[in-house]
Protein backbone atom coordinates (compact mmCIF):
# COMPACT_ATOMS: atom_id res chain seq x y z
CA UNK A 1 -14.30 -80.43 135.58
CA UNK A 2 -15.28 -79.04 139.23
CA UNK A 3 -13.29 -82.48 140.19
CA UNK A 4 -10.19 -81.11 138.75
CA UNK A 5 -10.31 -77.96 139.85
CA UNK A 6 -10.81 -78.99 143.20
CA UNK A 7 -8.23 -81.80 143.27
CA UNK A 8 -5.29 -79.49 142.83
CA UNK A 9 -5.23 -77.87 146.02
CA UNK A 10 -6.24 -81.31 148.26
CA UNK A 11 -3.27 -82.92 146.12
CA UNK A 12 -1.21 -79.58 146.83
CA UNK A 13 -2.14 -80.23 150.77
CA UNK A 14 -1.28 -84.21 150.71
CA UNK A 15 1.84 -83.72 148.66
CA UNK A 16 3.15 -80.73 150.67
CA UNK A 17 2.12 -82.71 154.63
CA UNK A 18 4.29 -85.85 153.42
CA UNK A 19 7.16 -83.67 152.71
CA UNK A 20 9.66 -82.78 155.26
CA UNK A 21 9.13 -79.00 156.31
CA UNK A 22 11.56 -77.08 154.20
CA UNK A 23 10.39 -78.50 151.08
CA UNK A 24 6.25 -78.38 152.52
CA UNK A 25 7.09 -74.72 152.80
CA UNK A 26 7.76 -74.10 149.32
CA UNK A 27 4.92 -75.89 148.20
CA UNK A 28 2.94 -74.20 150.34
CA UNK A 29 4.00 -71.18 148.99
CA UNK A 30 2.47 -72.17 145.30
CA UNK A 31 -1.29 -71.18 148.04
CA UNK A 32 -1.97 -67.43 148.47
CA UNK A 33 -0.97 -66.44 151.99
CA UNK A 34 -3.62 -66.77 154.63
CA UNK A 35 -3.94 -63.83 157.16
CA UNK A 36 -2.23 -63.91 160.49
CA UNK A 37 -5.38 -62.87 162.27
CA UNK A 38 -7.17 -65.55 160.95
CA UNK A 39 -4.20 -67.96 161.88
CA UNK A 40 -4.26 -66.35 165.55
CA UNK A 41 -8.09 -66.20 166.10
CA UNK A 42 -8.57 -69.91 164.76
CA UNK A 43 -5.72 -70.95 167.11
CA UNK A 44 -7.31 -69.16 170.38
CA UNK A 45 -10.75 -70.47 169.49
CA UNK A 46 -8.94 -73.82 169.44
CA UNK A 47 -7.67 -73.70 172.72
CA UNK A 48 -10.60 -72.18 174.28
CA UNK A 49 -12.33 -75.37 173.31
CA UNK A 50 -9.35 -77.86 174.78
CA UNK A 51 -8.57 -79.01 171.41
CA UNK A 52 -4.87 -79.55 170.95
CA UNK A 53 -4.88 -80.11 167.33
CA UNK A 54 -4.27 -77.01 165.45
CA UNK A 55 -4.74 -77.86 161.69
CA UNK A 56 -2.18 -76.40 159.03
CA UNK A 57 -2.97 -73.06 157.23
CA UNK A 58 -2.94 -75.03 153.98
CA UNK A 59 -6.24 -77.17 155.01
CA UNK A 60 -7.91 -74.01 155.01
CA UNK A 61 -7.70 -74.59 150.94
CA UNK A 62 -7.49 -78.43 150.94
CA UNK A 63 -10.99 -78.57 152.44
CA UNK A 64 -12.96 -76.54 150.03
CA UNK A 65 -11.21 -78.23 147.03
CA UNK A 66 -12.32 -81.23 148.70
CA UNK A 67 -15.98 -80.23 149.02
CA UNK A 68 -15.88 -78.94 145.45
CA UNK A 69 -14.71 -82.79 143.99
CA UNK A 70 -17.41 -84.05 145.85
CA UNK A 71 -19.96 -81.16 144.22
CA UNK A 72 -18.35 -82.19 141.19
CA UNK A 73 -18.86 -86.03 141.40
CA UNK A 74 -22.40 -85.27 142.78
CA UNK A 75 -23.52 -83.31 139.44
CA UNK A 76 -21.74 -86.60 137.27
CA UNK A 77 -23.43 -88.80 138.64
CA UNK A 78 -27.06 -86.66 138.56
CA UNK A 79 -25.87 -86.01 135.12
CA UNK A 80 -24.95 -90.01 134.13
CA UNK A 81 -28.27 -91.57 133.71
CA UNK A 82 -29.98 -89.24 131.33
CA UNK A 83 -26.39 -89.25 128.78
CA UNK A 84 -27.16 -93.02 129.21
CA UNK A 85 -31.16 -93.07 128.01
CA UNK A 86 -29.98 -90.40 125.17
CA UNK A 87 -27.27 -92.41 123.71
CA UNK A 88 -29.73 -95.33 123.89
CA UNK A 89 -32.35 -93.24 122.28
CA UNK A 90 -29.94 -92.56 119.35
CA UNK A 91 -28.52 -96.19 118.83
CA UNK A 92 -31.98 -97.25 118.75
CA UNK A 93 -32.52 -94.50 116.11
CA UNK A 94 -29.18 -95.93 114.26
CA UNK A 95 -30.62 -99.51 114.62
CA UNK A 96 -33.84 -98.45 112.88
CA UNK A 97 -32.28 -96.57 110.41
CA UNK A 98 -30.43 -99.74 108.95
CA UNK A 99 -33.62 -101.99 109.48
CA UNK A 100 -36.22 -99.45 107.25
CA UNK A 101 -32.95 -98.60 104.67
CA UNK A 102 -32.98 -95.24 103.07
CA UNK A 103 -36.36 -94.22 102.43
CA UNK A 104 -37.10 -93.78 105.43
CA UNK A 105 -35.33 -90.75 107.83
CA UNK A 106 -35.27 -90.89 111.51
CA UNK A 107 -36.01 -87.85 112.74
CA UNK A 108 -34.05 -87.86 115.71
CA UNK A 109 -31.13 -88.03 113.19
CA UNK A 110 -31.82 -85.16 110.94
């Protein structure tokens, strides 16, 4: 789920920077509006430094969405090996089941 939720604004980002301008505009418009201070501050700091990229407004959501698809394929694949030993735990349970017949109940079953 946390992959989802995080892929809609880095798709919103990558969809709206391979649009021309007008049209990136309106997409970006679907993003709640980012300060101007923050805009003006992060572009001063930038060329205090002698960097000449500034990076779009819009990366300012595209990055955490990013970070929050990797959180979410982090936790999957924490998550994937113990769905794995518990579905083998109750297919060997099923395979038992049909070996003993009836009279006997698994209890990891019940």
């Amino acid at each position: 789920m946390l992959v989802l939720i995080g892929f809609v604004p880095v798709l919103l980002f990558s969809v709206a920077a391979l649009m021309p301008s007008a049209d990136a505009a309106a997409v970006f418009g679907l993003l709640p509006e980012v300060p101007s201070t923050w805009v003006s501050t992060s572009h001063a700091w930038l060329r205090a430094h002698r960097i000449a990229w500034a990076p779009h407004p819009g990366l300012l959501y595209a990055l955490p969405g990013l970070a929050l698809m990797w959180l979410g394929a982090w936790v999957v694949g924490r998550t994937h090996p113990v769905l794995d030993a518990d579905q083998a735990r109750r297919d060997d349970a099923r395979r038992r089941l049909q070996q003993y017949g009836m009279e006997r109940i698994e209890p990891t079953l019940e």
